[in-house]
Protein backbone atom coordinates (compact mmCIF):
# COMPACT_ATOMS: atom_id res chain seq x y z
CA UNK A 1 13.16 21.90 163.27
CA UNK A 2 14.86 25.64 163.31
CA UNK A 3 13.98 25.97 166.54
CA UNK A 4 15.46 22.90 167.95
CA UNK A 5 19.01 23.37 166.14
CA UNK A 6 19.00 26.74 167.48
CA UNK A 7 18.40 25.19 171.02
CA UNK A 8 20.50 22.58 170.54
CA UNK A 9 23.40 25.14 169.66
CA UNK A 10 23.24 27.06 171.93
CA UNK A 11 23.37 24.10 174.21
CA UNK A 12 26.93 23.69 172.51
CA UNK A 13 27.56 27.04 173.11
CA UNK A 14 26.88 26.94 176.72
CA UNK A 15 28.87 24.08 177.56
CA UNK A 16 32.08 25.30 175.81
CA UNK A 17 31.81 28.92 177.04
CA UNK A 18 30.86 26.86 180.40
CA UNK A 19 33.34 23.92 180.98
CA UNK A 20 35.69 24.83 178.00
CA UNK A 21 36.66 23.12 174.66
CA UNK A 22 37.40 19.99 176.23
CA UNK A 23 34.19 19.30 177.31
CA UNK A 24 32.79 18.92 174.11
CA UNK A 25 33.11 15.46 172.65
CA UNK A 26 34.40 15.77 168.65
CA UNK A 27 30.88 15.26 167.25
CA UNK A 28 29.94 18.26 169.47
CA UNK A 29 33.05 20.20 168.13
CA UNK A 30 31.91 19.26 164.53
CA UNK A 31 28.26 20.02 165.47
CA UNK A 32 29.14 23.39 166.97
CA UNK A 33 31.35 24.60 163.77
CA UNK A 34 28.82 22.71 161.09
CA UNK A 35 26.06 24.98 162.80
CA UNK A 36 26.97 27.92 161.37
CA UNK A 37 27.75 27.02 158.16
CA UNK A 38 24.78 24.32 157.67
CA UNK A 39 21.18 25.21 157.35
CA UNK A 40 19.89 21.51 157.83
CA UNK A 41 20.57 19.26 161.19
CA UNK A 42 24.08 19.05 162.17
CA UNK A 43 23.72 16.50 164.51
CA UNK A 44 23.38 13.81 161.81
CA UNK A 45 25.53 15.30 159.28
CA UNK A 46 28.43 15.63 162.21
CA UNK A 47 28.04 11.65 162.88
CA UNK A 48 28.08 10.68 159.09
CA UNK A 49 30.87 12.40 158.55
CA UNK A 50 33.21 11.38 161.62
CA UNK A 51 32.27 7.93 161.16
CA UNK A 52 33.48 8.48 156.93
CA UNK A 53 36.66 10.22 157.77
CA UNK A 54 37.69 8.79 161.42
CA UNK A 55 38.20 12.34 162.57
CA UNK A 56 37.87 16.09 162.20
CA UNK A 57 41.45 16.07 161.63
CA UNK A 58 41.19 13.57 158.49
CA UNK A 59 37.79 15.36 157.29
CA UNK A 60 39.86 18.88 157.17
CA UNK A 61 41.77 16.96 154.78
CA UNK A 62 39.47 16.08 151.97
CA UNK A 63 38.86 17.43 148.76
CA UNK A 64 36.36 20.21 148.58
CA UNK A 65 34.91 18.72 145.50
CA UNK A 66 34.64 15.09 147.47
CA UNK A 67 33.13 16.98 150.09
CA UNK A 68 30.49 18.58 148.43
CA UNK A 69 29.05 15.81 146.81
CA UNK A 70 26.98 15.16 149.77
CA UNK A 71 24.05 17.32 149.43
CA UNK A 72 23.94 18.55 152.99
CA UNK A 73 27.57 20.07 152.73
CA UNK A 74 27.23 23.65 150.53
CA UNK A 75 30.49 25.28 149.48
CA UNK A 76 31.39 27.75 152.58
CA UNK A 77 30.98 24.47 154.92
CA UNK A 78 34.05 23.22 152.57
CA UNK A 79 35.95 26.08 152.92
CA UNK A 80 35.40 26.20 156.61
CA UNK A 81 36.56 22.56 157.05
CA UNK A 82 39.57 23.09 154.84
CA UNK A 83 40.39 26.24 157.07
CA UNK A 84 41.01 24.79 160.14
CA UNK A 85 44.50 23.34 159.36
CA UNK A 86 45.57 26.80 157.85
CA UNK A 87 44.38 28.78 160.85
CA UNK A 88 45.96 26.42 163.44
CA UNK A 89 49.06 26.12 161.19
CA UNK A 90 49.04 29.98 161.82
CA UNK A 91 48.31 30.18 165.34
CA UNK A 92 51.19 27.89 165.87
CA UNK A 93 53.27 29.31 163.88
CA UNK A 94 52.79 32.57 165.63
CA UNK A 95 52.78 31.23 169.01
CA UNK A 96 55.85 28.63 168.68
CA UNK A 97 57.63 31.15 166.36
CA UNK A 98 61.22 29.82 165.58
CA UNK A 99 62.77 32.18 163.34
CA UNK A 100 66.66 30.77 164.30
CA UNK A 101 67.27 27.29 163.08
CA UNK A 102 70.64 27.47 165.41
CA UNK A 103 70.01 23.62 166.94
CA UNK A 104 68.64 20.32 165.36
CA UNK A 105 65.73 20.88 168.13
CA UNK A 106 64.54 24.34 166.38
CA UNK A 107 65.09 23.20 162.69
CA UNK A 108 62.45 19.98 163.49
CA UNK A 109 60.47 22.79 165.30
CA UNK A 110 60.51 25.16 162.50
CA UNK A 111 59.50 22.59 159.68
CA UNK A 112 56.96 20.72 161.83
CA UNK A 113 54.66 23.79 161.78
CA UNK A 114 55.33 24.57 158.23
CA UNK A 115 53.62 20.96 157.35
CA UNK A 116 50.52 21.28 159.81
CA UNK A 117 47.46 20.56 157.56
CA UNK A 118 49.93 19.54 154.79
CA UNK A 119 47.89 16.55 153.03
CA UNK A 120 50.32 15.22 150.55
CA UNK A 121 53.88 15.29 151.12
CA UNK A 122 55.81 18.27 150.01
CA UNK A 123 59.57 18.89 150.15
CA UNK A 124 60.73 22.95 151.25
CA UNK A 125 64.03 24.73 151.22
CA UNK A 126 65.15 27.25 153.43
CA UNK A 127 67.89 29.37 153.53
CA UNK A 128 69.54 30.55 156.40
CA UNK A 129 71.94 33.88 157.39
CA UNK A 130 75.59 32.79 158.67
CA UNK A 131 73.94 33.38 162.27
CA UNK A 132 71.44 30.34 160.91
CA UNK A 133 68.45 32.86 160.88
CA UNK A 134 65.72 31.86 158.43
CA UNK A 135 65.48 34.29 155.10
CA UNK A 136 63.29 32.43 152.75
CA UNK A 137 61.50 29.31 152.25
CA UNK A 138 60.04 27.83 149.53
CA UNK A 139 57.70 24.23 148.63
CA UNK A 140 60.19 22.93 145.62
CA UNK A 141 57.97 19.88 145.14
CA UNK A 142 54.41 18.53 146.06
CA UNK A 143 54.04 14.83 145.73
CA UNK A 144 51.41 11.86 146.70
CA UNK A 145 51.55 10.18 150.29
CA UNK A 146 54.95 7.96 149.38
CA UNK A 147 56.67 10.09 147.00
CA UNK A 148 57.91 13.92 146.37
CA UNK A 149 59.98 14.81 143.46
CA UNK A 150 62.02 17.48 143.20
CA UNK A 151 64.89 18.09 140.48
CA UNK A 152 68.33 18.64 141.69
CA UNK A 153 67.93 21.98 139.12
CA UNK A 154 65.04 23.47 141.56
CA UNK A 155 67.89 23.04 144.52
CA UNK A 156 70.08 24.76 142.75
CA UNK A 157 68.10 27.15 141.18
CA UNK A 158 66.37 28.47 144.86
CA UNK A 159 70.52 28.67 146.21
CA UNK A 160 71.74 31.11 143.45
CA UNK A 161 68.63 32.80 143.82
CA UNK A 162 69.21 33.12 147.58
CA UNK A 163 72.10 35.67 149.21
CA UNK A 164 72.58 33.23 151.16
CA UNK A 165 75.09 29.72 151.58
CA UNK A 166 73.61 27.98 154.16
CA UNK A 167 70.07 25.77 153.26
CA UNK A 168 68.22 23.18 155.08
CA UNK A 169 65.58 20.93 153.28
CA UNK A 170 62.79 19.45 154.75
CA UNK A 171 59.75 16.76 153.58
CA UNK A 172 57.00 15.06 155.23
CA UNK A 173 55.75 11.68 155.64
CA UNK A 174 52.10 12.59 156.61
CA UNK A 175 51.10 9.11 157.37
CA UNK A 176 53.51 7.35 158.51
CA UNK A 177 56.72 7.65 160.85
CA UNK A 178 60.04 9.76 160.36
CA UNK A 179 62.38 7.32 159.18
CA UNK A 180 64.41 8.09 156.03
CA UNK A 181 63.58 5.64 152.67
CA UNK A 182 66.62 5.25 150.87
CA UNK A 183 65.32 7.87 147.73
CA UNK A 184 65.34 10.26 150.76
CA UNK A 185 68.95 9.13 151.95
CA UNK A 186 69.89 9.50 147.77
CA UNK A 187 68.13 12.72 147.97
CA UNK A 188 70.61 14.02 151.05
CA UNK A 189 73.78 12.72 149.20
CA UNK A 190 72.74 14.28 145.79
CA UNK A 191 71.78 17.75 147.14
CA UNK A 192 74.61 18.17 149.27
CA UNK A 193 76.73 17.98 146.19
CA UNK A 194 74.52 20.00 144.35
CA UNK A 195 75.01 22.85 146.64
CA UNK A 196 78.67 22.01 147.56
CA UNK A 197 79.32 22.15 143.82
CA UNK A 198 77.65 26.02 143.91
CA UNK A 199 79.73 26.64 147.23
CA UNK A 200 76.86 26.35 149.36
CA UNK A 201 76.29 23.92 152.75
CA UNK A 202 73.35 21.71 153.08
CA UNK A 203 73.30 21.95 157.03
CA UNK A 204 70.71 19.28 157.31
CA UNK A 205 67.39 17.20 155.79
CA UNK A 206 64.75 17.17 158.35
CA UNK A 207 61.96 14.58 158.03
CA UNK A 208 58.84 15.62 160.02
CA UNK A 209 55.88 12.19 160.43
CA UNK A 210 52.72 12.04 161.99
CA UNK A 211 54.20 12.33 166.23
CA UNK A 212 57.78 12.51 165.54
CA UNK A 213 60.92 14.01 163.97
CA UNK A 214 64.34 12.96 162.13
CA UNK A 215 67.29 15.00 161.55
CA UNK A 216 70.04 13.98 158.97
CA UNK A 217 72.66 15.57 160.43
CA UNK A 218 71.58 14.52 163.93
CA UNK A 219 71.51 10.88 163.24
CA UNK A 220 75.06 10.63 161.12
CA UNK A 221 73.46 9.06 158.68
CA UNK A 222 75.06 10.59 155.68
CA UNK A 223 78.73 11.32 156.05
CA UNK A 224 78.41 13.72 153.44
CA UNK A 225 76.78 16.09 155.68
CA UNK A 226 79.55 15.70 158.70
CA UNK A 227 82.25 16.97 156.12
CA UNK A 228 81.16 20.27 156.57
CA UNK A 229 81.56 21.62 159.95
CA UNK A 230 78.88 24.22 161.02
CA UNK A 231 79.59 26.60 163.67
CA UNK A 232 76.53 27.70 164.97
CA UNK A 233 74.16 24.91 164.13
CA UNK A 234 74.34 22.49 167.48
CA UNK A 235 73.16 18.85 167.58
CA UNK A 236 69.96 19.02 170.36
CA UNK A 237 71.23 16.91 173.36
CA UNK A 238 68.87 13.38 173.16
């Protein structure tokens, strides 16, 4: 049995060093990273679990503790799993670096790698210099799949904290499109006038789904955020 998972990996092995990483179906993807974290068959175990979670994507997701509860899966295969959304959040992050959040385009760029992996929803502030680089962000709230909560007192807490008078906030709908509900519209209004109220600018709320983007400020939505006229932070051409 050792001998023919060995074999069989280094099959895997052969054919991605070979033909590259798209040659490899996804069970051969999950085979290949299962192998060395697995001492049983992987073949199997890489099936079972795509046809549980749909996709490597949705099994990176789980719970650890969910995870483990089938015998075959020990506690570094966990870890592994969970790792892949953290390392390719990083490789993007340091590949697609956007540091300047001087255009609706870069702020949906900037956020969108922040929530790779992300498996609830989770609402971040950023603040921003007066040339609209990024300082500081921070996760104000975590939340389940339809909902993050966030006091208006975190806002305000993270701005006088911050040297800074220019913030953007950003939240994710993990599963589902980037349309705004009308708590996240509320949300806009109310910390807008949070910050305005601390002399600060809300420049925009950017909404990040599962293939596309929304900016507040972009789409006009709420008036509250045209009152305050930005130099330096352009509306992306459609």
């Amino acid at each position: 049995m050792a001998d023919n998972k060995k074999l069989h990996r280094e099959q895997l092995i052969h054919k991605y060093e070979t033909d590259g990483f798209g040659s490899l179906t996804e069970q051969e993807r999950l085979e290949l990273l299962l192998s060395y974290s697995c001492r049983g068959e992987t073949k199997q175990l890489a099936e079972d679990l795509l046809r549980d979670y749909g996709s490597v994507n949705a099994l990176s997701r789980a719970d650890s503790g969910l995870l483990m509860k089938d015998p075959r899966i020990n506690e570094q295969t966990a870890v592994l799993l969970r790792l892949i959304p953290s390392v390719s959040r990083a490789l993007y992050m340091e590949r697609f670096s956007v540091r300047t959040l001087s255009s609706t385009d870069a702020a949906k760029t900037f956020f969108a790698s922040h929530f790779i992996g992300a498996v609830g929803e989770q609402l971040l502030m950023t603040s921003v210099s007066k040339r609209f680089r990024a300082v500081n962000t921070k996760i104000l709230a975590y939340g389940t799949a339809s909902q993050v909560m966030a006091t208006y007192r975190d806002i305000a807490d993270f701005a006088i904290k911050s040297d800074c008078g220019i913030f953007f906030i950003a939240h994710n709908h993990p599963h589902g499109v980037a349309q705004p509900s009308d708590s996240d519209i509320l949300l806009t209004r109310n910390a807008a006038s949070a910050l305005s109220k601390l002399g600060a600018v809300l420049a925009d709320h950017i909404i990040v789904g599962d293939e596309e983007t929304f900016s507040f400020r972009e789409s006009g939505l709420v008036p509250e955020l045209s009152a305050f006229s930005l130099s330096g932070y352009r509306i992306s051409e459609p």
